[in-house]
Protein backbone atom coordinates (compact mmCIF):
# COMPACT_ATOMS: atom_id res chain seq x y z
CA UNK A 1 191.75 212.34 134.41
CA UNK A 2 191.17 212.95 130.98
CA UNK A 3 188.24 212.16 129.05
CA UNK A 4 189.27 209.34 126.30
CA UNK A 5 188.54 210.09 122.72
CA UNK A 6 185.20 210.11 121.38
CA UNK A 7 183.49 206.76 120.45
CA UNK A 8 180.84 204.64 120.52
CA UNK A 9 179.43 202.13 122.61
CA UNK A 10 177.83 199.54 120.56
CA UNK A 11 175.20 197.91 122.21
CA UNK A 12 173.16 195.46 119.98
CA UNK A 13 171.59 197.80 116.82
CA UNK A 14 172.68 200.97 119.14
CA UNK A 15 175.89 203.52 118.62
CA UNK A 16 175.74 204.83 121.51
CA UNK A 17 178.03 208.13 121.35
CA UNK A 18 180.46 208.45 124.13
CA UNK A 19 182.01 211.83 125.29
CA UNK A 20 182.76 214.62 125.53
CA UNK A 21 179.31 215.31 126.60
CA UNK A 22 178.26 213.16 129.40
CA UNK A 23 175.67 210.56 129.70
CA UNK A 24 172.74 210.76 132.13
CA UNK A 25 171.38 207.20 132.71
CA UNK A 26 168.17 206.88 134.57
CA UNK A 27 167.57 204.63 137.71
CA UNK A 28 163.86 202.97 136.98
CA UNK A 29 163.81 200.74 140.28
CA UNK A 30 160.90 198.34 139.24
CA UNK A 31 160.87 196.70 143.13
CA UNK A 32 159.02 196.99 146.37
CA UNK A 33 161.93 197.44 148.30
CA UNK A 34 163.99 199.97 146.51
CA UNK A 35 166.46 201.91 149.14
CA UNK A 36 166.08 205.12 147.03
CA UNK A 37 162.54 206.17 146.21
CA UNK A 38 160.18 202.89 148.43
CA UNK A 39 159.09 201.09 145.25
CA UNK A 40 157.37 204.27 143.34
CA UNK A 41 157.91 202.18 140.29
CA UNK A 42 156.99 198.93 141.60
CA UNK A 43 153.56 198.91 139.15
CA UNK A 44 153.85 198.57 135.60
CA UNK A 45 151.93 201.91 135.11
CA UNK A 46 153.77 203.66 137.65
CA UNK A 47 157.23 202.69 136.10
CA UNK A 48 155.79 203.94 132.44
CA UNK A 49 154.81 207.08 133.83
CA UNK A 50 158.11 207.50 135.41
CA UNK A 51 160.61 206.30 132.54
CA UNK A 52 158.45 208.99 130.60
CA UNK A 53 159.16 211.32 133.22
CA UNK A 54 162.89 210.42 133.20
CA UNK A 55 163.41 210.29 129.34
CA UNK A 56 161.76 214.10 129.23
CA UNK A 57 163.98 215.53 131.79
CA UNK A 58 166.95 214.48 129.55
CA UNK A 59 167.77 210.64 130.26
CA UNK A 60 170.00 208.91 127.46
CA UNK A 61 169.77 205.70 128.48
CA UNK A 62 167.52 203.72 131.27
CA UNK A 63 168.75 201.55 133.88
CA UNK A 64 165.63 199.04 134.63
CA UNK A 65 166.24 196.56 138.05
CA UNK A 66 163.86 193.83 139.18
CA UNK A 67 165.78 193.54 142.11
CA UNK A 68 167.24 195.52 144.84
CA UNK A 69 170.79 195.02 144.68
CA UNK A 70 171.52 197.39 147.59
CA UNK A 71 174.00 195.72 150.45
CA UNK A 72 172.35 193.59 152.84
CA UNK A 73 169.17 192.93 150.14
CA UNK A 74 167.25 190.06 149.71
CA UNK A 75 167.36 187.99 146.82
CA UNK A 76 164.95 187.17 144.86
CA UNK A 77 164.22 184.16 142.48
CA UNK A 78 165.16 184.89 139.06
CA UNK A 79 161.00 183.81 138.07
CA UNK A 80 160.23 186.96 140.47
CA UNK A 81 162.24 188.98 139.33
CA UNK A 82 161.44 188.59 135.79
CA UNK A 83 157.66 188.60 136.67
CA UNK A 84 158.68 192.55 137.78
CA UNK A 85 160.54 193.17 134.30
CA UNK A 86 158.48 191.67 131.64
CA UNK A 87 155.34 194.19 131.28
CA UNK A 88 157.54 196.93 131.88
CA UNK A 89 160.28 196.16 129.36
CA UNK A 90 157.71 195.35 126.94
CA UNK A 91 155.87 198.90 127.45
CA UNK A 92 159.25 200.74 127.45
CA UNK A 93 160.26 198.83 123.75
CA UNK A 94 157.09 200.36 123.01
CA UNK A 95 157.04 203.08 123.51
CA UNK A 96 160.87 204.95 124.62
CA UNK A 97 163.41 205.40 122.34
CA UNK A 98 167.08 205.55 124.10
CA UNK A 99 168.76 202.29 124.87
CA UNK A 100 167.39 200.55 127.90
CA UNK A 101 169.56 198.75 130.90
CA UNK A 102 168.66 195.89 132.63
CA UNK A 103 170.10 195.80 136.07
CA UNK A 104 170.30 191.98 136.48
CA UNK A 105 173.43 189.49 137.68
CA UNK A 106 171.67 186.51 137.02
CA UNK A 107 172.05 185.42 132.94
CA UNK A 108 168.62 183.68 132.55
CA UNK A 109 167.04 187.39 133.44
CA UNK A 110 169.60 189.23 131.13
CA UNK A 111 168.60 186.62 128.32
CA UNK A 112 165.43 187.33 128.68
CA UNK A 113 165.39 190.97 128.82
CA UNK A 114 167.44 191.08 125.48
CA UNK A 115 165.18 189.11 124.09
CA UNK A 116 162.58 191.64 124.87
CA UNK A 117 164.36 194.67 123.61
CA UNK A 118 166.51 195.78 126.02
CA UNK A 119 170.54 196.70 124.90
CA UNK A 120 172.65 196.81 128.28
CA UNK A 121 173.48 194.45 130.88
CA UNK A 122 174.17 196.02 134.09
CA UNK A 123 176.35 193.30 135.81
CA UNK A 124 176.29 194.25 139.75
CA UNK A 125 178.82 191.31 140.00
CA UNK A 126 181.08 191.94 136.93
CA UNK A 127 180.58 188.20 135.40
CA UNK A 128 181.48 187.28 138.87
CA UNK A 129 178.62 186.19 139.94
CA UNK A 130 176.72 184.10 136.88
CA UNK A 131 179.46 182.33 134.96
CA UNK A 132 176.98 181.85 131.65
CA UNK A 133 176.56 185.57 132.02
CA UNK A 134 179.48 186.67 129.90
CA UNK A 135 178.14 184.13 127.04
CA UNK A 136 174.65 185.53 127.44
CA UNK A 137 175.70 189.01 127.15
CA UNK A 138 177.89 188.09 123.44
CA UNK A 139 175.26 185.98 122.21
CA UNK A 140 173.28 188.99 121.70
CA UNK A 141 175.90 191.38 120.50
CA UNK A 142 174.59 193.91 124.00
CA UNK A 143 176.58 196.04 126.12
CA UNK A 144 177.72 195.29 129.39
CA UNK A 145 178.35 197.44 131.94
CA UNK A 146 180.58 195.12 134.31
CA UNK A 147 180.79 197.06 138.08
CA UNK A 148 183.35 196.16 140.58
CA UNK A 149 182.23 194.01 143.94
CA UNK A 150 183.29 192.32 146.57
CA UNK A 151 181.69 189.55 148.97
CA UNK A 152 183.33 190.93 151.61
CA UNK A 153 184.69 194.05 153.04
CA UNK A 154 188.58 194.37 153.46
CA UNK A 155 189.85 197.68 154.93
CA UNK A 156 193.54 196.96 154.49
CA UNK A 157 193.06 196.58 151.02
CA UNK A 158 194.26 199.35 147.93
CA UNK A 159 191.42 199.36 146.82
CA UNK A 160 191.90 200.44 143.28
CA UNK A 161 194.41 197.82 142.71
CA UNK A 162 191.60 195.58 143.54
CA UNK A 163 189.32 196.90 141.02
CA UNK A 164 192.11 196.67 138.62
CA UNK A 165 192.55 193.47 139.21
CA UNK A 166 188.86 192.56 139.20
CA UNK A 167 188.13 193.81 135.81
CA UNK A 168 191.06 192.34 134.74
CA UNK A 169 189.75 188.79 135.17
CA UNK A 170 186.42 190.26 133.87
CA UNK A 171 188.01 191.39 130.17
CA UNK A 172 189.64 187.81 130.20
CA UNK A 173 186.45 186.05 130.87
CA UNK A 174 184.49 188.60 128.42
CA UNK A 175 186.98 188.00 125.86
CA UNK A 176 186.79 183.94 126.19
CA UNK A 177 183.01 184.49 125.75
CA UNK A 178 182.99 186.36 122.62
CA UNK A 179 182.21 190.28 124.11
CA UNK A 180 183.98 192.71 122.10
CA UNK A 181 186.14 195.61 124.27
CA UNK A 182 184.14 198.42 122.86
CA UNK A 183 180.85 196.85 123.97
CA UNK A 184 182.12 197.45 127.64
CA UNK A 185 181.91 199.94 130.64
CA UNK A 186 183.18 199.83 133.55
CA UNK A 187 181.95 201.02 137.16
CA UNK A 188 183.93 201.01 140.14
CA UNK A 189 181.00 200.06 142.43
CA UNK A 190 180.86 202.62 145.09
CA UNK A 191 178.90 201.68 148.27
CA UNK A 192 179.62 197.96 147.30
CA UNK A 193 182.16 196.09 149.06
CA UNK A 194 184.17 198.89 150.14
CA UNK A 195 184.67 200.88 153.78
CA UNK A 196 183.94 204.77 153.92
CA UNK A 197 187.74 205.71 153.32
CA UNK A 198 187.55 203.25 150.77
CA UNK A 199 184.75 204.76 148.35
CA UNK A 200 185.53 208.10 148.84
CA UNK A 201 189.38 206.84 147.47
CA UNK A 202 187.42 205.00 144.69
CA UNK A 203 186.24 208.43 143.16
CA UNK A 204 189.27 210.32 144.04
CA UNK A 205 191.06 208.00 141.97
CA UNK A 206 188.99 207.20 139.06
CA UNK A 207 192.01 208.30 136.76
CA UNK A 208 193.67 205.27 137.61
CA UNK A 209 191.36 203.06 135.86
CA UNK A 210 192.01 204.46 133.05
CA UNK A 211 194.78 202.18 132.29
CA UNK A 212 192.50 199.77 130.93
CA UNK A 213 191.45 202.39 127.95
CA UNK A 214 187.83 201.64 128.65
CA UNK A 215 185.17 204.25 129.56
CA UNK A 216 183.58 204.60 133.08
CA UNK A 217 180.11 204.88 134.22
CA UNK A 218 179.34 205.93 138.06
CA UNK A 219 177.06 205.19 140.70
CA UNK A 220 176.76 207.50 143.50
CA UNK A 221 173.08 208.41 143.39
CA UNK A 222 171.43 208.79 147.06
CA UNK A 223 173.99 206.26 148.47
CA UNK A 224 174.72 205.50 151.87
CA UNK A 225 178.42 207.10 151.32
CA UNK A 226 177.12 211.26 151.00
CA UNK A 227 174.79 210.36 154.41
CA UNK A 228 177.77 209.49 156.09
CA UNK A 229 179.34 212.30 155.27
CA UNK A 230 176.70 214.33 156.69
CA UNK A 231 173.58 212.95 157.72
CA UNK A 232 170.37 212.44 155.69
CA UNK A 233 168.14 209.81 154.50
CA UNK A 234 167.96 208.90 150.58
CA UNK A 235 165.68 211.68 149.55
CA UNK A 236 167.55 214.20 151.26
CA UNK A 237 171.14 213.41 149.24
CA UNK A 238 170.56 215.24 145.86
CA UNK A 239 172.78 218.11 146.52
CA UNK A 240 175.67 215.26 147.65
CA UNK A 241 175.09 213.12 144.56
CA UNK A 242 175.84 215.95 142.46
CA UNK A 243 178.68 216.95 143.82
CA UNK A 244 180.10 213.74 143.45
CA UNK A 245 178.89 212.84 140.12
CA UNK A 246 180.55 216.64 139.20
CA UNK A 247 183.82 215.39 140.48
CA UNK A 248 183.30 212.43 138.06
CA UNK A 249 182.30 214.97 135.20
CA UNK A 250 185.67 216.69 135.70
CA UNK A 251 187.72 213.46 136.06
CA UNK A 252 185.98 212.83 132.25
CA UNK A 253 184.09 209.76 133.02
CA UNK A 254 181.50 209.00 130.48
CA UNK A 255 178.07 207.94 132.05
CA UNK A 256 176.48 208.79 135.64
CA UNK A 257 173.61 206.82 136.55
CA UNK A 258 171.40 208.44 138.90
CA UNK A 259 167.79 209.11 140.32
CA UNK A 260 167.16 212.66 139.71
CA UNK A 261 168.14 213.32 136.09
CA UNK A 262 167.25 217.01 135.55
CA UNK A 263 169.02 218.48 138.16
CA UNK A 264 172.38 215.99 136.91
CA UNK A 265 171.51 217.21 133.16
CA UNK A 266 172.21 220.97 134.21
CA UNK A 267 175.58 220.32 136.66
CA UNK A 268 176.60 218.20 133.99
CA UNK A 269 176.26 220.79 130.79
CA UNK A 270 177.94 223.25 133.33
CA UNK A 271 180.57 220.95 134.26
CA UNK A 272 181.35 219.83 131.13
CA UNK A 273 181.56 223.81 130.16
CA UNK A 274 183.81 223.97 132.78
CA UNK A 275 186.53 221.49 131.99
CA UNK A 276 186.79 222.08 128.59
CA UNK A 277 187.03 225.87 128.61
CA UNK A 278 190.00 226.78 126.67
């Protein structure tokens, strides 16, 4: 796959530059019951400390989730889940400078964290979910990041069709609602809806979304899919996640969104160095 031409993501008062140099986006899990890293972030303090952390390692943009939106989670009321944002969006307005993510399907949490600074809605659901969310997401002139999901698991589906035809009805509803094409990523959801064969055929065939002329973020960091490969628990998947996210890099997609951004900054600045060797 190649990368698309260079542009910009606009994402309220932010041109964000896209390609050819990828985008690290940092996971700041702001919940008790994060799969990943146990809720290290969970306190206000903890979270600053940590989005420091991230930014300084070489994070472009932050990803910032009230709740876990891992399968099998338990939801949470959007009150509680803003309770978890607030403080730590305001300190991060404060204080951090690249565009912040909110990780949110729910539109009364995305309108709020706008509101509070933040430029990105990352839509686990795709505008699936909330229908005021595409509305909420224009009103403020943000970004959306709009992932592919599924209720429930189908193994006899092709799966990329699927997402194809999910973020089809997506970009209809977004465009109904007012949200302009090049305020838009998509993410093909891995670990979300899909079987084993199925996610590993989600990466392999990330050039087939390109069809849609829209750039791609992806999500692989500690998942469940590199420990069933070969076993390990969340912490022990770095070396897995950056393979993947590497076979991303090559394919040209635009943004990974992980835990561990250092060690992605250096595979990615050597991948990158890589695929565009003349």
């Amino acid at each position: 796959m190649a990368p698309l031409p260079p542009r910009t993501l606009q994402a309220r008062d932010r041109a964000i530059p896209l390609g050819p140099r990828t985008l690290v986006m940092g996971i700041l899990n702001v919940t008790p019951d994060s799969f990943s890293d146990g809720g290290r972030s969970a306190r206000p303090d903890d979270a600053l400390i940590n989005a420091r952390r991230l930014v300084a390692e070489g994070a472009d943009l932050l990803d910032v989730g009230g709740e876990s939106t891992r399968p099998g989670h338990t939801p949470v009321p959007a009150e509680q889940e803003w309770a978890r944002l607030a403080p730590v969006l305001a300190a991060l307005t404060a204080e951090v400078s690249v565009p912040i993510s909110v990780d949110t399907y729910k539109a009364e949490v995305a309108d709020k964290a706008l509101k509070a600074g933040a430029h990105i809605v990352n839509d686990v659901w795709g505008f699936a979910h909330d229908p005021d969310m595409a509305r909420v997401v224009a009103a403020h002139d943000a970004a959306a990041v709009v992932m592919h999901n599924r209720a429930e698991v189908d193994e006899t589906l092709d799966i990329v069709q699927d997402m194809l035809a999910f973020f089809e009805i997506a970009l209809e509803k977004a465009e109904r609602a007012g949200v302009k094409r090049e305020r838009i990523v998509l993410d093909p959801g891995i670990g979300f809806g899909k079987t084993f064969p199925q996610n590993l055929a989600a990466i392999r065939r990330l050039d087939e979304l390109r069809v849609l002329g829209l750039p791609i973020l992806l999500g692989t960091s500690r998942k469940s899919l590199i420990g069933k490969v070969i076993e390990t628990t969340p912490a022990e998947r770095l070396p897995g996640t950056i393979a993947s996210n590497v076979i991303g890099i090559m394919a040209g997609v635009e943004i990974i969104r992980v835990h561990d951004v250092a060690a992605h900054v250096q595979a990615a600045r050597v991948a990158e160095a890589i695929r565009d060797a003349s």
